[in-house]
N, C-alpha and C. Protein backbone atom coordinates (compact mmCIF):
# COMPACT_ATOMS: atom_id res chain seq x y z
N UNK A 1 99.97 77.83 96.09
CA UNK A 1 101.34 78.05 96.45
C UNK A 1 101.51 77.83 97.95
N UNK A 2 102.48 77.31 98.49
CA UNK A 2 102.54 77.07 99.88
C UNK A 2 104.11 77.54 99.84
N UNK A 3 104.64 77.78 101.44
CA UNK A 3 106.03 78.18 101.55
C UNK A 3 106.03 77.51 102.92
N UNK A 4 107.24 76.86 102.49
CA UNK A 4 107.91 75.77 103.67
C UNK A 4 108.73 76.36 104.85
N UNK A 5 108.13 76.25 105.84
CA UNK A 5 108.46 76.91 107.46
C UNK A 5 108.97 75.31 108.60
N UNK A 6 109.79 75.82 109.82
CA UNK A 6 110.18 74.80 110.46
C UNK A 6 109.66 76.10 112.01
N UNK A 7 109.60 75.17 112.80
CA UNK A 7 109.34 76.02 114.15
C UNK A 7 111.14 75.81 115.30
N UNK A 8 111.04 77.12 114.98
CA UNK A 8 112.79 76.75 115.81
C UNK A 8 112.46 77.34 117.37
N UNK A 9 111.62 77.85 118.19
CA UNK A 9 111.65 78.42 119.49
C UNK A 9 110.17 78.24 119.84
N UNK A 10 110.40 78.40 121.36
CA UNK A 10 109.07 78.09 122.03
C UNK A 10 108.24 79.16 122.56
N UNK A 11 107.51 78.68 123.71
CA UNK A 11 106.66 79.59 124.49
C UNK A 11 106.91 79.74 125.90
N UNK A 12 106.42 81.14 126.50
CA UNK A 12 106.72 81.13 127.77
C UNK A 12 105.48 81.05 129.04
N UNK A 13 104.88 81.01 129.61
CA UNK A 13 103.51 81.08 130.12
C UNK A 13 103.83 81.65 131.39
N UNK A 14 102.78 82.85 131.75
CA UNK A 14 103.29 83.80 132.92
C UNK A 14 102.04 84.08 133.27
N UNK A 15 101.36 82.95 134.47
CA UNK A 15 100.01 83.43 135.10
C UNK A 15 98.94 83.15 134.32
N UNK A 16 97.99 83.75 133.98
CA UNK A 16 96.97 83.46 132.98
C UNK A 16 97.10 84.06 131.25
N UNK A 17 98.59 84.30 131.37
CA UNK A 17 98.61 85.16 129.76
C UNK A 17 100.05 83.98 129.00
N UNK A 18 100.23 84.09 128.16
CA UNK A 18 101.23 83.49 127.69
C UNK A 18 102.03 84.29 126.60
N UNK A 19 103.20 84.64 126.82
CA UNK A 19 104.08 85.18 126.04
C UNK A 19 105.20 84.24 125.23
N UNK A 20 104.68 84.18 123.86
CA UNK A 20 104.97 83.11 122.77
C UNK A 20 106.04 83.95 121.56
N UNK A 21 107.33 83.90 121.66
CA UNK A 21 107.96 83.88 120.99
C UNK A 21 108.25 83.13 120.15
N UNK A 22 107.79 83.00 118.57
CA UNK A 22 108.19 81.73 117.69
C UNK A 22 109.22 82.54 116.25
N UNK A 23 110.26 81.33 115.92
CA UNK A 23 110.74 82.05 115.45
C UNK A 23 110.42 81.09 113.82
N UNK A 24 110.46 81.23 112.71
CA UNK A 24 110.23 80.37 111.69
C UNK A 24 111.29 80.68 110.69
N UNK A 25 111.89 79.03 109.67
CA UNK A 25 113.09 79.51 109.35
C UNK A 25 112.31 79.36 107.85
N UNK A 26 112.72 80.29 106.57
CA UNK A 26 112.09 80.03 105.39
C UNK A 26 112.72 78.89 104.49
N UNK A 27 112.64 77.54 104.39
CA UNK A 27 113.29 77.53 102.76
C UNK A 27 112.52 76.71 101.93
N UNK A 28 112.23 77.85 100.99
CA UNK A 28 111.35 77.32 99.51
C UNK A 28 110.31 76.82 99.91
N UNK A 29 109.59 76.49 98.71
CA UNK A 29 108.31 76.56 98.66
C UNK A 29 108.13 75.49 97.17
N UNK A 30 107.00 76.16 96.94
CA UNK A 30 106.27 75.98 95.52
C UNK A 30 105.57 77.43 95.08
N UNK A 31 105.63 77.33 93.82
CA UNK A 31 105.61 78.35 92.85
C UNK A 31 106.40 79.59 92.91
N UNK A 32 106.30 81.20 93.23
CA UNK A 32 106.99 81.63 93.08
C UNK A 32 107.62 81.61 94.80
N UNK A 33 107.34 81.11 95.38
CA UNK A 33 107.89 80.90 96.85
C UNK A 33 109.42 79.75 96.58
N UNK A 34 109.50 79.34 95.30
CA UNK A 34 110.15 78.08 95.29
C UNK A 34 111.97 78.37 95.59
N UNK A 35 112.46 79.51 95.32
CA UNK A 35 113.33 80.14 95.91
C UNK A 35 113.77 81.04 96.98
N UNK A 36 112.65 80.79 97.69
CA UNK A 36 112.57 81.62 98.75
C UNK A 36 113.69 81.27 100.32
N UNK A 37 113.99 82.32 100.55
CA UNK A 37 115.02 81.95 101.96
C UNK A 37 114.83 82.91 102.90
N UNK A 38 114.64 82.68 104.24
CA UNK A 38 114.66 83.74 105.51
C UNK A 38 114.48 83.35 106.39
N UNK A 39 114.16 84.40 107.57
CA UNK A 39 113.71 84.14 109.15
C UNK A 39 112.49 84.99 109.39
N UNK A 40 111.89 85.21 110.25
CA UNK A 40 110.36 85.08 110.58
C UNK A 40 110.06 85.10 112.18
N UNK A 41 110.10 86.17 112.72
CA UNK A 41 109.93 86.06 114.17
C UNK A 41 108.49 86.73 114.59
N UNK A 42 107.52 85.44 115.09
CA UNK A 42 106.28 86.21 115.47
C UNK A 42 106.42 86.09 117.11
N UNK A 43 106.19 87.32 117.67
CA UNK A 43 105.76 87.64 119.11
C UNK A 43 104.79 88.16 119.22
N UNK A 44 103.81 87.14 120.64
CA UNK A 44 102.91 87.40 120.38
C UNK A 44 102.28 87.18 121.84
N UNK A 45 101.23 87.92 122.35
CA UNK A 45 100.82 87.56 124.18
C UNK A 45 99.24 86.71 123.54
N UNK A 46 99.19 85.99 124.07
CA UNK A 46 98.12 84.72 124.25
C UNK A 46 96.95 85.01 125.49
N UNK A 47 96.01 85.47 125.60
CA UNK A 47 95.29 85.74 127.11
C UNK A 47 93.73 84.81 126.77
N UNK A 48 93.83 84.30 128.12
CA UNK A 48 92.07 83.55 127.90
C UNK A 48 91.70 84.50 128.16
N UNK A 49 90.07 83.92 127.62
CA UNK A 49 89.18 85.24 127.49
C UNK A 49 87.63 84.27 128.25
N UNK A 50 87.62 82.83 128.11
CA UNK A 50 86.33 82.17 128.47
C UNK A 50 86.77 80.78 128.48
N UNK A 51 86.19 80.14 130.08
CA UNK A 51 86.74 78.30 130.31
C UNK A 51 85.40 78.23 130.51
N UNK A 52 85.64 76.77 130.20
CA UNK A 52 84.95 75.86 131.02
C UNK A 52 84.60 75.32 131.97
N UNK A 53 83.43 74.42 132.41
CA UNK A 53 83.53 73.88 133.68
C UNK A 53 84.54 73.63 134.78
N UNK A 54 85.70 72.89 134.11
CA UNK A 54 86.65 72.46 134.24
C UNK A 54 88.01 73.44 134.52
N UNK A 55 87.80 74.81 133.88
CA UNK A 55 88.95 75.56 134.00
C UNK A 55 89.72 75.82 132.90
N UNK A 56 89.07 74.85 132.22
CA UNK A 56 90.13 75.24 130.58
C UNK A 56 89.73 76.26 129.79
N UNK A 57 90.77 76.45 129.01
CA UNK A 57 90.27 77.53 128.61
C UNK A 57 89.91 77.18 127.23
N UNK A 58 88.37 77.79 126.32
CA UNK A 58 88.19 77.44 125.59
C UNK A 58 88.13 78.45 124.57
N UNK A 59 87.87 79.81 124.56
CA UNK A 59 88.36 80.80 123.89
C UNK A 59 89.27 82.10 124.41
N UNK A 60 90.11 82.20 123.40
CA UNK A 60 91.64 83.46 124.08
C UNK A 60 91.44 83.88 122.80
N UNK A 61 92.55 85.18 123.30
CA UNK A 61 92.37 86.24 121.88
C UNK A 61 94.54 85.90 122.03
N UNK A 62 94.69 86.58 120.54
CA UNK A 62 96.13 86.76 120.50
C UNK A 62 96.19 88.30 119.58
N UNK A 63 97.41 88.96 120.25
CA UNK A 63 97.93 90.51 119.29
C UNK A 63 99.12 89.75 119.22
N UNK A 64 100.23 90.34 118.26
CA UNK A 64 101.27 90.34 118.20
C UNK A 64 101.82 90.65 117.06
N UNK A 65 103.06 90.52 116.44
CA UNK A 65 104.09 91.33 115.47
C UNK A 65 104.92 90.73 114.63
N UNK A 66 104.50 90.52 113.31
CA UNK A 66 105.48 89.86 112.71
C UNK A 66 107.24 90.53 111.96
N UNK A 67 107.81 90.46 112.29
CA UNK A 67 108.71 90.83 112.01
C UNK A 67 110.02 89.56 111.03
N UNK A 68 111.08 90.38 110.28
CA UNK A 68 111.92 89.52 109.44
C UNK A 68 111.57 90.17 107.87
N UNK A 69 112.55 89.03 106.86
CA UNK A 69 112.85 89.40 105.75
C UNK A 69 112.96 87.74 105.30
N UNK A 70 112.12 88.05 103.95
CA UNK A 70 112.10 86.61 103.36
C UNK A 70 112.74 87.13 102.02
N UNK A 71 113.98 86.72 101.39
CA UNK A 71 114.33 86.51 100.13
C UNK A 71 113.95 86.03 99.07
N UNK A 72 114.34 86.07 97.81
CA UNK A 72 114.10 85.21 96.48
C UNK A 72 112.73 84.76 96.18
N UNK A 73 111.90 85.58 96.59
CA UNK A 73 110.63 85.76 96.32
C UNK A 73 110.20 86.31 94.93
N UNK A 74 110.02 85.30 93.86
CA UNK A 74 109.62 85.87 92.66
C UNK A 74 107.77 86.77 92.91
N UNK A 75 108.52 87.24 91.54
CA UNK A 75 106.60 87.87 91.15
C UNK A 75 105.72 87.22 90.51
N UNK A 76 104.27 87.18 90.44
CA UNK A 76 103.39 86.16 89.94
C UNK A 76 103.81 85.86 88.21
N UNK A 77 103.85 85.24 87.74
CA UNK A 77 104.29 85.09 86.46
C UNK A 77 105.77 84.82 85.69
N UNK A 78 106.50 85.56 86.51
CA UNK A 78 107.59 85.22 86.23
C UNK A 78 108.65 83.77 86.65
N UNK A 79 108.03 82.67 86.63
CA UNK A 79 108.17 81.63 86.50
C UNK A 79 108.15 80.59 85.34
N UNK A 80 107.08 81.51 85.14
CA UNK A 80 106.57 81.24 83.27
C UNK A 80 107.12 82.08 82.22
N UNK A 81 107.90 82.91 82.70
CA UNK A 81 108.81 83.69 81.90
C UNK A 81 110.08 82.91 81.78
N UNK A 82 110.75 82.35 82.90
CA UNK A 82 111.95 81.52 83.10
C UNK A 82 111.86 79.96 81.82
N UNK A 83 110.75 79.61 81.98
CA UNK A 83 110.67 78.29 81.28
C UNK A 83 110.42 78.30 79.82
């Protein structure tokens, strides 16, 4: 089953941490996702943790919060009840 997302907002970068507001819009899917509709806002701070030679950074950690409401979300089976 997969559920179909679009990326509507960006990121902000402040010093060595990055504060990433993304917002995701829901519509449909496959299987019981296939009626599905909503919004989806993950916030989230981004911090390196280890670079490279070079300065890049090659491992960061992320926390953050998902928040929203996804609709028309069937239950497992009941798809096969419909048909």
């Amino acid at each position: 089953m997969s559920c179909g997302a679009s990326l509507i907002t960006g990121m902000k970068v402040v010093h060595l941490m990055a504060h990433c507001t993304l917002t995701f819009e829901i519509k449909g899917g496959t299987g019981r996702f296939q009626d599905a509709s909503g919004v989806l806002t993950y916030a989230e701070t981004a911090t390196p943790v280890l670079f490279d030679l070079l300065g890049n950074v090659v491992l960061g950690t992320e926390t953050g919060e998902i928040t929203g409401t996804i609709s028309g979300v069937g239950r497992e089976g009941e798809q096969e009840q419909r048909q």
